[in-house]
Structure formats: structure tokens, C-alpha cells
PDB file of N, CA and C in Angstrom:
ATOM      1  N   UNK A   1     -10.829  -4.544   0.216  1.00  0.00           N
ATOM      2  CA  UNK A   1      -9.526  -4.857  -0.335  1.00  0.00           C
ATOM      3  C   UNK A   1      -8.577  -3.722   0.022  1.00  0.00           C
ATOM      4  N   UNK A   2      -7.180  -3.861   0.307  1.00  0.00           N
ATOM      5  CA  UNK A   2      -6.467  -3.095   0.543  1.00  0.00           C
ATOM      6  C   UNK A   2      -5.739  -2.661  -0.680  1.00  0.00           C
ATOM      7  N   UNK A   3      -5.675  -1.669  -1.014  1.00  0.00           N
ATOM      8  CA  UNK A   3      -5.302  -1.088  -2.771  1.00  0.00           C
ATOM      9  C   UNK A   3      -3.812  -0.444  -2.093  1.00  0.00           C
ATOM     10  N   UNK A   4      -2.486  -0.482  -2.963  1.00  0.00           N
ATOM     11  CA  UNK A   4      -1.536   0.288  -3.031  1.00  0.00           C
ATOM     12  C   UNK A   4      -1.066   0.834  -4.464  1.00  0.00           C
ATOM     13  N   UNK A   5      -0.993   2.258  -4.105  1.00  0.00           N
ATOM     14  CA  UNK A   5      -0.227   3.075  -5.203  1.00  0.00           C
ATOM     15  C   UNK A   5       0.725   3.449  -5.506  1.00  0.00           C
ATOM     16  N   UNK A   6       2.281   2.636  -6.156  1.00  0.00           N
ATOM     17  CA  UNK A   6       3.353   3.385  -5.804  1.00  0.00           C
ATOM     18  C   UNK A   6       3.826   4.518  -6.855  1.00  0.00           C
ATOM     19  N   UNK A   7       5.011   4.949  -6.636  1.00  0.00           N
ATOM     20  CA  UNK A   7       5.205   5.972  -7.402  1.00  0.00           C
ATOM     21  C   UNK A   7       5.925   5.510  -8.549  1.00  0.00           C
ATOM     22  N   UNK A   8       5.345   5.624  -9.258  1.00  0.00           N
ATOM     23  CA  UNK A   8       6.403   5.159 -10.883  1.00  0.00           C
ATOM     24  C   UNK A   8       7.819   5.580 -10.812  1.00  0.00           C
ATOM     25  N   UNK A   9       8.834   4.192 -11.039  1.00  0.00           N
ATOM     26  CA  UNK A   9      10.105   4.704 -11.330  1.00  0.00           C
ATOM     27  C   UNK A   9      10.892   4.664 -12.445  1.00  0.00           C
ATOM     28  N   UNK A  10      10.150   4.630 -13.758  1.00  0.00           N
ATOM     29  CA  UNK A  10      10.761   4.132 -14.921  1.00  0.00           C
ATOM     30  C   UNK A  10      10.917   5.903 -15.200  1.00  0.00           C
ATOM     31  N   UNK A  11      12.073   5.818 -15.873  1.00  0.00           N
ATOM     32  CA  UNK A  11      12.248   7.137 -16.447  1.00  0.00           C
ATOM     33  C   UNK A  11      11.058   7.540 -17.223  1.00  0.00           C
ATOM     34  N   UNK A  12      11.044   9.546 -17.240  1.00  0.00           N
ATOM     35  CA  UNK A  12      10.178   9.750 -17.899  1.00  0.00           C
ATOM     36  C   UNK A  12       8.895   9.521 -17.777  1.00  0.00           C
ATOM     37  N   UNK A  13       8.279   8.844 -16.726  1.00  0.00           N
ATOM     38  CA  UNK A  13       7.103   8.373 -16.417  1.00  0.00           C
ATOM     39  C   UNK A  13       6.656   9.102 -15.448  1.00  0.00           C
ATOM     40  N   UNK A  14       6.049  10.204 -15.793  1.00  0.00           N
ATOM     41  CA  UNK A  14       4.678  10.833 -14.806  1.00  0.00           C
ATOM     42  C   UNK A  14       3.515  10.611 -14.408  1.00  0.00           C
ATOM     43  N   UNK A  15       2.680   9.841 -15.284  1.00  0.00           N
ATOM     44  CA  UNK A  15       1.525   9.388 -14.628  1.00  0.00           C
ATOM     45  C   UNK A  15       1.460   8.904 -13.723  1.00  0.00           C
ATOM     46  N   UNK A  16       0.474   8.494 -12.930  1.00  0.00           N
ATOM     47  CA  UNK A  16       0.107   7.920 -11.497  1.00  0.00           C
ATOM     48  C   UNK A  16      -1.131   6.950 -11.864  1.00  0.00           C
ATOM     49  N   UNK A  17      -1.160   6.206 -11.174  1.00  0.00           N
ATOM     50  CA  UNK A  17      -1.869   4.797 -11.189  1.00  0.00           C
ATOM     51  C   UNK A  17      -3.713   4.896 -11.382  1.00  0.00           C
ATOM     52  N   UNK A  18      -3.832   6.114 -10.189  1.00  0.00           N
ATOM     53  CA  UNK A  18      -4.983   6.248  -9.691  1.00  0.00           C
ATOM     54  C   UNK A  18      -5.058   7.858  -9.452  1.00  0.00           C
ATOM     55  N   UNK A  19      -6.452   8.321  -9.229  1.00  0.00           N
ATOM     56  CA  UNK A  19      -6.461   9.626  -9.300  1.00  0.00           C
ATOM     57  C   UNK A  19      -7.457   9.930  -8.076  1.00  0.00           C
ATOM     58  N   UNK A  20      -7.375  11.336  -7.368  1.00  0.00           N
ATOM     59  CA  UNK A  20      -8.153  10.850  -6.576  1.00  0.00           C
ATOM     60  C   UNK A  20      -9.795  10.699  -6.565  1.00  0.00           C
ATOM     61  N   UNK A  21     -10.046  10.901  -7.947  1.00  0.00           N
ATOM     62  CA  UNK A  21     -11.600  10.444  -7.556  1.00  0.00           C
ATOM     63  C   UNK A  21     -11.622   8.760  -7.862  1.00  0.00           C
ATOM     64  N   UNK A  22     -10.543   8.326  -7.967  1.00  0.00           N
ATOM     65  CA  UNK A  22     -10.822   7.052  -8.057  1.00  0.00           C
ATOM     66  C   UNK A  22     -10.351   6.487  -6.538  1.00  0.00           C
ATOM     67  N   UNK A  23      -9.918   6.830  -5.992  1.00  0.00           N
ATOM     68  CA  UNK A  23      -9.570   6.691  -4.349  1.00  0.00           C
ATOM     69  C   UNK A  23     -10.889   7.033  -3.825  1.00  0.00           C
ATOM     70  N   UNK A  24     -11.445   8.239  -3.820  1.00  0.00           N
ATOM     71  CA  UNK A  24     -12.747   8.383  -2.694  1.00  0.00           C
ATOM     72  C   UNK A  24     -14.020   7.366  -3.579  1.00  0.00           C
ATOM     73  N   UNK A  25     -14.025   7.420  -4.704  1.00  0.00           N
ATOM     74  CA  UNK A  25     -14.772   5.850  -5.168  1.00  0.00           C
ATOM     75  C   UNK A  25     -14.262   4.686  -4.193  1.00  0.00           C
ATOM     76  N   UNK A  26     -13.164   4.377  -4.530  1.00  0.00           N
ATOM     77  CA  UNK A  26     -12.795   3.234  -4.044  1.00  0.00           C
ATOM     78  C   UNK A  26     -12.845   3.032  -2.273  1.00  0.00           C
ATOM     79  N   UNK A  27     -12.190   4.392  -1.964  1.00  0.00           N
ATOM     80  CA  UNK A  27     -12.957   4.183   0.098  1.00  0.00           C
ATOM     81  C   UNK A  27     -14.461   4.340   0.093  1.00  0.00           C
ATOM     82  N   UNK A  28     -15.149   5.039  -0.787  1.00  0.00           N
ATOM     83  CA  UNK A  28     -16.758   4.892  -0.537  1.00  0.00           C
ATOM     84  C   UNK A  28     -17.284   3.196  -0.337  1.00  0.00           C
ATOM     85  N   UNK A  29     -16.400   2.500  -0.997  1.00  0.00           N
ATOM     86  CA  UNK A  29     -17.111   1.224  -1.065  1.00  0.00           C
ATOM     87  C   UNK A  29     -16.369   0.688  -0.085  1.00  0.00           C
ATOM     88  N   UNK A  30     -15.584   1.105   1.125  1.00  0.00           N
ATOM     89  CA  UNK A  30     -15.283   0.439   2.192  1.00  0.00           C
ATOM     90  C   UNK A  30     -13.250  -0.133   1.753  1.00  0.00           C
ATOM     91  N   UNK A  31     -13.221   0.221   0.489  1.00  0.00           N
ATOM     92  CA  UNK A  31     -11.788  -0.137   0.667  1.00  0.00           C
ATOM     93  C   UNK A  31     -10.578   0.749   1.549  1.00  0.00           C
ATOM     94  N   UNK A  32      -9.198   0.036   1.522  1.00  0.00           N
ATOM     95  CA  UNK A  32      -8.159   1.074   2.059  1.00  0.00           C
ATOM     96  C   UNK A  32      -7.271   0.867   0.863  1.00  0.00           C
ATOM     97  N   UNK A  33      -6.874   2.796   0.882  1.00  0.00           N
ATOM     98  CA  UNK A  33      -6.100   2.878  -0.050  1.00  0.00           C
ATOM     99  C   UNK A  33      -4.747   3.403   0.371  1.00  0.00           C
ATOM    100  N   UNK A  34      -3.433   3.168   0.217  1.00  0.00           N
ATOM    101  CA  UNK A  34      -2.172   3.125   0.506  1.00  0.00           C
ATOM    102  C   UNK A  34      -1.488   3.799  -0.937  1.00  0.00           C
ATOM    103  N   UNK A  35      -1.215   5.156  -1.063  1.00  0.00           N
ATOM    104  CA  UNK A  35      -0.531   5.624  -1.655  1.00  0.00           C
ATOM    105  C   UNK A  35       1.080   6.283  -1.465  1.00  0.00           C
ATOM    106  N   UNK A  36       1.862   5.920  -1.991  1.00  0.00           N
ATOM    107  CA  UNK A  36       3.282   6.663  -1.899  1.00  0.00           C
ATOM    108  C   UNK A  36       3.286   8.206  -2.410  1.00  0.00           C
ATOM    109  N   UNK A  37       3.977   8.341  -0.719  1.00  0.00           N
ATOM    110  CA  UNK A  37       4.361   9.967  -1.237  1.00  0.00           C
ATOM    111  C   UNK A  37       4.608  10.405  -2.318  1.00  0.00           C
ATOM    112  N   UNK A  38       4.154  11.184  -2.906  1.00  0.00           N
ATOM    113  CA  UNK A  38       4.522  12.250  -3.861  1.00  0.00           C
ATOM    114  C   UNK A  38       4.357  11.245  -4.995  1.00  0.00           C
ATOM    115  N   UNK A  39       3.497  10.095  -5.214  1.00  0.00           N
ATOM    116  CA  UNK A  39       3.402   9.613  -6.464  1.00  0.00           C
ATOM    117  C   UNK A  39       2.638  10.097  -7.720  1.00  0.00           C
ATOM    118  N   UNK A  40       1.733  11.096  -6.980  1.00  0.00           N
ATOM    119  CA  UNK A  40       1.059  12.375  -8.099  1.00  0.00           C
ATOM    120  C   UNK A  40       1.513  13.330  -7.883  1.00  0.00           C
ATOM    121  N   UNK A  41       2.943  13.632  -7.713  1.00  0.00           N
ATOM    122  CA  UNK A  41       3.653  15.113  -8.384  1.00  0.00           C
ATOM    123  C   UNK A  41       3.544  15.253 -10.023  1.00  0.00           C
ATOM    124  N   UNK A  42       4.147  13.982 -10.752  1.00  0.00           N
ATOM    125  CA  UNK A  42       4.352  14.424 -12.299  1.00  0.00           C
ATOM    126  C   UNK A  42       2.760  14.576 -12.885  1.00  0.00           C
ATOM    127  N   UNK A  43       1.858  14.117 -12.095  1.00  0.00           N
ATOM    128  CA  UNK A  43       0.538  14.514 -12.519  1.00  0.00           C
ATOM    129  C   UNK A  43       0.157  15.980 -12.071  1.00  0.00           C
ATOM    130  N   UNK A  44       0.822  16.370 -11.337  1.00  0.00           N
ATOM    131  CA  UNK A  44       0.138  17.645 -10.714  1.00  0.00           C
ATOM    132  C   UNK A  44      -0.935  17.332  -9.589  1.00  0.00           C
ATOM    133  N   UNK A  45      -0.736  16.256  -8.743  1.00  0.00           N
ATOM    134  CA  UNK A  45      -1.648  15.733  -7.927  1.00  0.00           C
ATOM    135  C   UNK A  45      -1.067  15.647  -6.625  1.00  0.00           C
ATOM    136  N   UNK A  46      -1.728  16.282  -5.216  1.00  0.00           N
ATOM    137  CA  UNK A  46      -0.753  16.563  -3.955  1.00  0.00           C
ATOM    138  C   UNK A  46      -1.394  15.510  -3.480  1.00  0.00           C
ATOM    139  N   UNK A  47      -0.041  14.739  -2.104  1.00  0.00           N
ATOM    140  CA  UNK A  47      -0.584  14.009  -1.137  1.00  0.00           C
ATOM    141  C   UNK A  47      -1.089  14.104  -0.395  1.00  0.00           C
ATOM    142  N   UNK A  48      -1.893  15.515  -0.447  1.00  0.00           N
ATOM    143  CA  UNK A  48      -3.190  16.707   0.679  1.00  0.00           C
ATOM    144  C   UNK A  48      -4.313  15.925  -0.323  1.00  0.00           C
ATOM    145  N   UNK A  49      -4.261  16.308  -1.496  1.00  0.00           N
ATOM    146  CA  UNK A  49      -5.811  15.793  -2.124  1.00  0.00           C
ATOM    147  C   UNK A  49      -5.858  14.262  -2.246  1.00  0.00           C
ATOM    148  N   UNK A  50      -5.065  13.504  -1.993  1.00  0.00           N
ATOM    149  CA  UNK A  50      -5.245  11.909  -1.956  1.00  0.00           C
ATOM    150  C   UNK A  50      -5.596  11.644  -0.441  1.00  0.00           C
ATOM    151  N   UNK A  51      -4.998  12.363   0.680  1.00  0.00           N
ATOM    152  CA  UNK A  51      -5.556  12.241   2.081  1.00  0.00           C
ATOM    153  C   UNK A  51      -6.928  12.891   1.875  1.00  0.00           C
ATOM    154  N   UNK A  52      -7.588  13.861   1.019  1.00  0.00           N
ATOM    155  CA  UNK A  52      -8.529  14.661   1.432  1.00  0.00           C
ATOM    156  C   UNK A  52      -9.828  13.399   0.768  1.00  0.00           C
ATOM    157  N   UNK A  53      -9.487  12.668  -0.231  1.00  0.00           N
ATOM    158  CA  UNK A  53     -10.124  11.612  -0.807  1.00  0.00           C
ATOM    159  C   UNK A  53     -10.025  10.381  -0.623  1.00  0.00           C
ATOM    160  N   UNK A  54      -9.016  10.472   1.128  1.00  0.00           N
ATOM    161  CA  UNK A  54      -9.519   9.368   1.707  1.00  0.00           C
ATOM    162  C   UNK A  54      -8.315   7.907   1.779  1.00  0.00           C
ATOM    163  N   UNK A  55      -7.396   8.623   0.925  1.00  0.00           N
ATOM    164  CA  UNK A  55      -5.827   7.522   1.028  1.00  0.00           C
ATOM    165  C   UNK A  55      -5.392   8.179   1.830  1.00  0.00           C
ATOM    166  N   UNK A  56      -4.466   6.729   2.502  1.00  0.00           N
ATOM    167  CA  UNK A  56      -3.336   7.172   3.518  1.00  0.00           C
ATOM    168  C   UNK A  56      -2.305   7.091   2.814  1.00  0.00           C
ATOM    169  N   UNK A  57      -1.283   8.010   3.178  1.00  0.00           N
ATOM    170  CA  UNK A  57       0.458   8.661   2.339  1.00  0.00           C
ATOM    171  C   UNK A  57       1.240   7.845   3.067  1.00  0.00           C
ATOM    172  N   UNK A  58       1.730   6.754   2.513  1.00  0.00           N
ATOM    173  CA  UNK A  58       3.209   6.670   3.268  1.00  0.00           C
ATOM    174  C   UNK A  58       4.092   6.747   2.558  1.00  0.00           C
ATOM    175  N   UNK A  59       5.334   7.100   3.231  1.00  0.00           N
ATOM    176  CA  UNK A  59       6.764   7.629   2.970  1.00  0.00           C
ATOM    177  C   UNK A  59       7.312   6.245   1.864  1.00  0.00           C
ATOM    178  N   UNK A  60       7.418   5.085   2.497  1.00  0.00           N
ATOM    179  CA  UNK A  60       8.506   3.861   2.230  1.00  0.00           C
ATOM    180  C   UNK A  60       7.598   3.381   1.390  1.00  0.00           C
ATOM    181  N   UNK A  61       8.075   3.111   0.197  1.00  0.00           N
ATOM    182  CA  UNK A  61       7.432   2.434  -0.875  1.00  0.00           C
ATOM    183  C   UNK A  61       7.608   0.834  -0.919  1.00  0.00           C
ATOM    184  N   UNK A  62       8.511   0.538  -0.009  1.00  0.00           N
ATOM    185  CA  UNK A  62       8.355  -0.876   0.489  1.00  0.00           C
ATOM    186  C   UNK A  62       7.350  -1.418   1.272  1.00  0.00           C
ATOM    187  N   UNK A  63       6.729  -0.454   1.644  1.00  0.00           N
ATOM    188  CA  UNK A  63       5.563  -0.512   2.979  1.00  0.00           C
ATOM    189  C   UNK A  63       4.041  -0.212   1.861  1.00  0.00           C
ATOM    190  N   UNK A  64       4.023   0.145   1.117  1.00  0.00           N
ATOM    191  CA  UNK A  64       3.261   0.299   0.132  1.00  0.00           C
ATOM    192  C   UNK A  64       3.080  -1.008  -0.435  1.00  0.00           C
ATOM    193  N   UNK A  65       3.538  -1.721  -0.780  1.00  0.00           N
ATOM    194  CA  UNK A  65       3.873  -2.812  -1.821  1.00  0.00           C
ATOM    195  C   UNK A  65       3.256  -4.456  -0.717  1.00  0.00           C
ATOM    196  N   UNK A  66       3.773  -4.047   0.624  1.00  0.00           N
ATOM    197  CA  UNK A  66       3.567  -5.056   1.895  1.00  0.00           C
ATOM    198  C   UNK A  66       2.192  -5.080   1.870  1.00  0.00           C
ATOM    199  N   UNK A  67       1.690  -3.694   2.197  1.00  0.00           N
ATOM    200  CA  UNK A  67       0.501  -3.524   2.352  1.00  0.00           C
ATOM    201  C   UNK A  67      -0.739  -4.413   1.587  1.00  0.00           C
ATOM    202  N   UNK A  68      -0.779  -4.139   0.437  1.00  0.00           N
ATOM    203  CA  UNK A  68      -1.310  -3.873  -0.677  1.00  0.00           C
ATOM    204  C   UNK A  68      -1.933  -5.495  -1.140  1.00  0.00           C
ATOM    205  N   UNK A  69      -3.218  -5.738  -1.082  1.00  0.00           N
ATOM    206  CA  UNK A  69      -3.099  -7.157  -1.812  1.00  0.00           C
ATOM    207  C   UNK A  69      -3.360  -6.573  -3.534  1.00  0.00           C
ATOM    208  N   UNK A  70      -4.001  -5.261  -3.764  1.00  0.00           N
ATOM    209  CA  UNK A  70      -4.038  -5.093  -4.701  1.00  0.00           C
ATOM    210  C   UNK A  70      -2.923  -3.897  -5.550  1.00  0.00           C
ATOM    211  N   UNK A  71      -1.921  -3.806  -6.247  1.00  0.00           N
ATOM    212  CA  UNK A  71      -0.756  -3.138  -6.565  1.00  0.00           C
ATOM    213  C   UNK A  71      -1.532  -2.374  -7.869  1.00  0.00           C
ATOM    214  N   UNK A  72      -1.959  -0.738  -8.002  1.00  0.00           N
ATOM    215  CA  UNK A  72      -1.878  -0.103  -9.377  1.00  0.00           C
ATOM    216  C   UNK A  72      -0.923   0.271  -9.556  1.00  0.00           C
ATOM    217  N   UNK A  73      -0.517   0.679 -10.967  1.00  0.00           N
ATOM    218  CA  UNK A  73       0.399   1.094 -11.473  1.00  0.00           C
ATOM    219  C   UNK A  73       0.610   1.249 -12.823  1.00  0.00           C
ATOM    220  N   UNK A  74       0.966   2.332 -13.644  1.00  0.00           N
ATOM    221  CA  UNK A  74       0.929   2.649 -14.866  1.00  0.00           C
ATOM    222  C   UNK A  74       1.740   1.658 -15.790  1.00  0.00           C
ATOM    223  N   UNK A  75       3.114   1.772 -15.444  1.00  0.00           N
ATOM    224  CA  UNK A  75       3.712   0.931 -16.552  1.00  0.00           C
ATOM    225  C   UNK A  75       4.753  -0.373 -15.376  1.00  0.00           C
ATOM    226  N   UNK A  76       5.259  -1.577 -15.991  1.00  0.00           N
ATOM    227  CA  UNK A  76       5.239  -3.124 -15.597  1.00  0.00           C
ATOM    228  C   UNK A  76       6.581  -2.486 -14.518  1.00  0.00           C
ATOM    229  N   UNK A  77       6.475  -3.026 -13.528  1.00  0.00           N
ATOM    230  CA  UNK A  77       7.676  -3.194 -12.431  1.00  0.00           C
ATOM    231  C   UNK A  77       9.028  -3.517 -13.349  1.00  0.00           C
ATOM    232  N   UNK A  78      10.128  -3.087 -12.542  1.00  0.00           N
ATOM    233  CA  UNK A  78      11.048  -2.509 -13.264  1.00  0.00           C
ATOM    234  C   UNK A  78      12.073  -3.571 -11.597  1.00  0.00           C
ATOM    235  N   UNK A  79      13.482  -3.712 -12.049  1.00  0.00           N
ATOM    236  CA  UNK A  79      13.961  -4.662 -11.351  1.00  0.00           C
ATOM    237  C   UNK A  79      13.655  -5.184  -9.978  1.00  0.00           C
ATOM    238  N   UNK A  80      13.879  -3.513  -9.285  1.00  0.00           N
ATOM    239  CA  UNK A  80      14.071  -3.353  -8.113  1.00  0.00           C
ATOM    240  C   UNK A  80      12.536  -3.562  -7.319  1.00  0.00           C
ATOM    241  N   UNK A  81      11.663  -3.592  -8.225  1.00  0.00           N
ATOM    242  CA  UNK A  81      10.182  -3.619  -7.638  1.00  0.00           C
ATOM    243  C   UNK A  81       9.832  -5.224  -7.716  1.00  0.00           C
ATOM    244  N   UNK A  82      10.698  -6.184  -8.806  1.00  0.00           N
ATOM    245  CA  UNK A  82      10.308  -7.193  -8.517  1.00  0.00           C
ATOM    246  C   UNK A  82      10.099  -7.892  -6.818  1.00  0.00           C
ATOM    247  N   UNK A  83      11.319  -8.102  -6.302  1.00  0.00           N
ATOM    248  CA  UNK A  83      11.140  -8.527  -4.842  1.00  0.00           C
ATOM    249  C   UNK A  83      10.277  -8.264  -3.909  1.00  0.00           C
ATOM    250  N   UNK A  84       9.448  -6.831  -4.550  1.00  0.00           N
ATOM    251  CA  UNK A  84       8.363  -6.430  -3.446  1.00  0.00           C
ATOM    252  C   UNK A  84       6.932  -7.061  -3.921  1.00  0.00           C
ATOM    253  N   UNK A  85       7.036  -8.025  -4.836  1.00  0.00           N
ATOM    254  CA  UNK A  85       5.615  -8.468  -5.356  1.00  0.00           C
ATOM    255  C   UNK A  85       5.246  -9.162  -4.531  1.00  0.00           C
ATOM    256  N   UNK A  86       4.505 -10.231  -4.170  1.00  0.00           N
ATOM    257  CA  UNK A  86       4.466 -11.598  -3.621  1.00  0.00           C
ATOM    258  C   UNK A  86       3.443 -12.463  -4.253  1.00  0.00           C
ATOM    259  N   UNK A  87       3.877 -13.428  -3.826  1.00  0.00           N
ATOM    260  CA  UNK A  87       2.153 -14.597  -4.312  1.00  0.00           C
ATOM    261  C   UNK A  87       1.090 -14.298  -4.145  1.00  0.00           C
ATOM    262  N   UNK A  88       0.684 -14.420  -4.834  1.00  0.00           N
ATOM    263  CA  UNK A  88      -1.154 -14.149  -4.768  1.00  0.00           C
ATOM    264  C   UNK A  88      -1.226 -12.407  -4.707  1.00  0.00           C
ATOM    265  N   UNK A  89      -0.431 -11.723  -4.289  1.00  0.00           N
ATOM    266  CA  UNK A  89      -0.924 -10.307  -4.872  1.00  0.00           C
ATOM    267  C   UNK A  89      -1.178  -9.901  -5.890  1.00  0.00           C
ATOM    268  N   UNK A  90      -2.098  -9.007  -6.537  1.00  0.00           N
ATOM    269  CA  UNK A  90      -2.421  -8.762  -8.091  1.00  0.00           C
ATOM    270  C   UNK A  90      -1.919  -7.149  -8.326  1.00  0.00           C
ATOM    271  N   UNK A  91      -1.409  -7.243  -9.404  1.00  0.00           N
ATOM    272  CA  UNK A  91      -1.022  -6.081 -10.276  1.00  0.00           C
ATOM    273  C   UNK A  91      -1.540  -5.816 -10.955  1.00  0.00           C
ATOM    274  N   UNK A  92      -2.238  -4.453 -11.001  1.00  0.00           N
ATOM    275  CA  UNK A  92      -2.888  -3.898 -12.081  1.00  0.00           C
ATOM    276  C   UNK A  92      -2.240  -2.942 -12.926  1.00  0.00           C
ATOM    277  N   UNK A  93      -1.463  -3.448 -14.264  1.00  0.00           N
ATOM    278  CA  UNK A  93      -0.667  -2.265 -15.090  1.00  0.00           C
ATOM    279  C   UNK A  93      -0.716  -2.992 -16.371  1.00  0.00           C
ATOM    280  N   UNK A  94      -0.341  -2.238 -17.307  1.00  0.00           N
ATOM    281  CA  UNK A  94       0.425  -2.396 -18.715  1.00  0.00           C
ATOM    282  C   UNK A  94       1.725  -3.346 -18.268  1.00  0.00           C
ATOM    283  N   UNK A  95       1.607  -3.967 -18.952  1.00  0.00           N
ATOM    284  CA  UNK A  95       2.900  -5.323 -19.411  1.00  0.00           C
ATOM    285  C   UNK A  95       3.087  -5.009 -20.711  1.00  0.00           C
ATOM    286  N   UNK A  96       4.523  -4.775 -20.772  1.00  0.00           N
ATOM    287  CA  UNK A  96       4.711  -4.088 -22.125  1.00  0.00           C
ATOM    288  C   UNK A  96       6.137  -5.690 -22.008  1.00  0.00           C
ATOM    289  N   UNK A  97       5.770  -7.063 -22.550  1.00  0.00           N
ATOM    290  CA  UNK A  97       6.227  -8.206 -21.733  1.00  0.00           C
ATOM    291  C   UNK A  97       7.220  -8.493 -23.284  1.00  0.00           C
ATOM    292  N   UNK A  98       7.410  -7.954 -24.810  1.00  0.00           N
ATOM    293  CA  UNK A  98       8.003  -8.554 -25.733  1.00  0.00           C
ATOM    294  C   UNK A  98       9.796  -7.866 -25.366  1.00  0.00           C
ATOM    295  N   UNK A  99       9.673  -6.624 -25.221  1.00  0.00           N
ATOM    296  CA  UNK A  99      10.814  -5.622 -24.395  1.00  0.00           C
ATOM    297  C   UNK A  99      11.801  -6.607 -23.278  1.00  0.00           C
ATOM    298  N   UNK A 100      10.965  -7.318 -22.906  1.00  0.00           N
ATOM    299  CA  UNK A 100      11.326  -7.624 -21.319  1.00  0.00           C
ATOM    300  C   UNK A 100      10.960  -8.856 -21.054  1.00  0.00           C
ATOM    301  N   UNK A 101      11.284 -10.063 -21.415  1.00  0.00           N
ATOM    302  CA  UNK A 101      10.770 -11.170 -21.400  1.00  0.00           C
ATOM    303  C   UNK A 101      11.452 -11.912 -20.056  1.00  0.00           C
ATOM    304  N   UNK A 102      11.659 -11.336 -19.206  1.00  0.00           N
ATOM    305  CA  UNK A 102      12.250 -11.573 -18.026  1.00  0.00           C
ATOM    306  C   UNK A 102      10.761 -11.466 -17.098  1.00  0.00           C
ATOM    307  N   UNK A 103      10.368 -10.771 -17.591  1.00  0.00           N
ATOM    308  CA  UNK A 103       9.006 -10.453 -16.839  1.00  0.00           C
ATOM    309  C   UNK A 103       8.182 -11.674 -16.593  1.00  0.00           C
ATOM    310  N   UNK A 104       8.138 -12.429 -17.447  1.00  0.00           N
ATOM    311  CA  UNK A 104       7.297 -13.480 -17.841  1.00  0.00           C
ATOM    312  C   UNK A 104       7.530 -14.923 -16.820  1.00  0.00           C
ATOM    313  N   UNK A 105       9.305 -14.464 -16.624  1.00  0.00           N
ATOM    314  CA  UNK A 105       9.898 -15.527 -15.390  1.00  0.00           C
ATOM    315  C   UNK A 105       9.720 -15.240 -14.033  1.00  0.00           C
ATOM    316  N   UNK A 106       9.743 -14.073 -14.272  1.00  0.00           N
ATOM    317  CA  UNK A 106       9.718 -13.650 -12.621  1.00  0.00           C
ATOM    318  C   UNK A 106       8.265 -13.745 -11.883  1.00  0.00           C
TER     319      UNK A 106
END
């Protein structure tokens, strides 16, 4: 499966999706993992130790999202991330869906 990680853009939001021992887990078993630059800064996590565990860094977080049949991510897509979803791709996050019942349409 091809896994993408983007970088959280909701205010205030530092965590990151995935860490990298969950990346060299996840390439041990033959997956590819697609992480956005600098999406483990607010963790304290470099895009040296996500390449060193086996994700590839790209720059464009639109290219992240293309990639990806599988999307992590800490907290629910936020406007601008809707358009990059598509059919049949799966998201793995918190739906925080009573806040935001737009979510539910889209």
C-alpha cells in the first residue's frame, strides 16, 4: 500500500500522523511511505530520520495526497485539503464531525 503523511494545518497542531518507527514498520512489510516535508518539526522529528526509516520527503503536499491510497493524519481535513481527497482513498484521523458537519457532505 502506498501510505501518505501530510503536514497538519489546523492551527496549533503539532503532532504528526506517524512516527518513524512506524514508517520503518510499515516499509519492513514492503509498503511506500510518502511524507511531507517538515511534517515532524512540531514533533521534534527531522525529514533525515523519516528518510533514514525508509519514507520518501516530498516538498508539495498536493503530491502527497495524489500519491497516497492510504492518507494519516492527526486531526479531520480542514477546507483546503478537501479537494485533495478522492474516491476510494482512505483516511486515517480523528473526525471531530459535530464542530463541522460539512464534513459529513463532503
Amino acid at each position: 500500500m502506498i501510505i501518505g503523511v501530510p503536514k497538519e494545518l489546523k492551527p496549533d497542531e503539532y503532532r504528526v500522523g506517524l512516527v518513524p518507527a512506524g514508517v520503518k514498520a510499515l516499509c519492513e512489510e514492503g509498503h511506500t511511505v510518502y511524507i511531507e516535508a517538515g511534517a515532524g518539526e512540531g514533533s521534534g522529528i527531522s525529514d533525515q530520520e523519516y528518510e533514514d526509516a525508509g519514507a520518501h520527503i516530498l516538498e508539495d503536499p498536493a503530491e502527497v495526497w495524489a500519491r497516497a491510497d492510504l492518507i494519516i493524519k492527526v486531526k479531520e481535513p480542514i477546507p483546503v485539503e478537501y479537494e485533495r481527497l478522492r474516491e476510494g482513498q482512505i483516511l486515517f484521523t480523528y473526525l471531530h464531525l459535530a464542530p463541522a458537519p460539512e464534513l459529513t457532505r463532503e
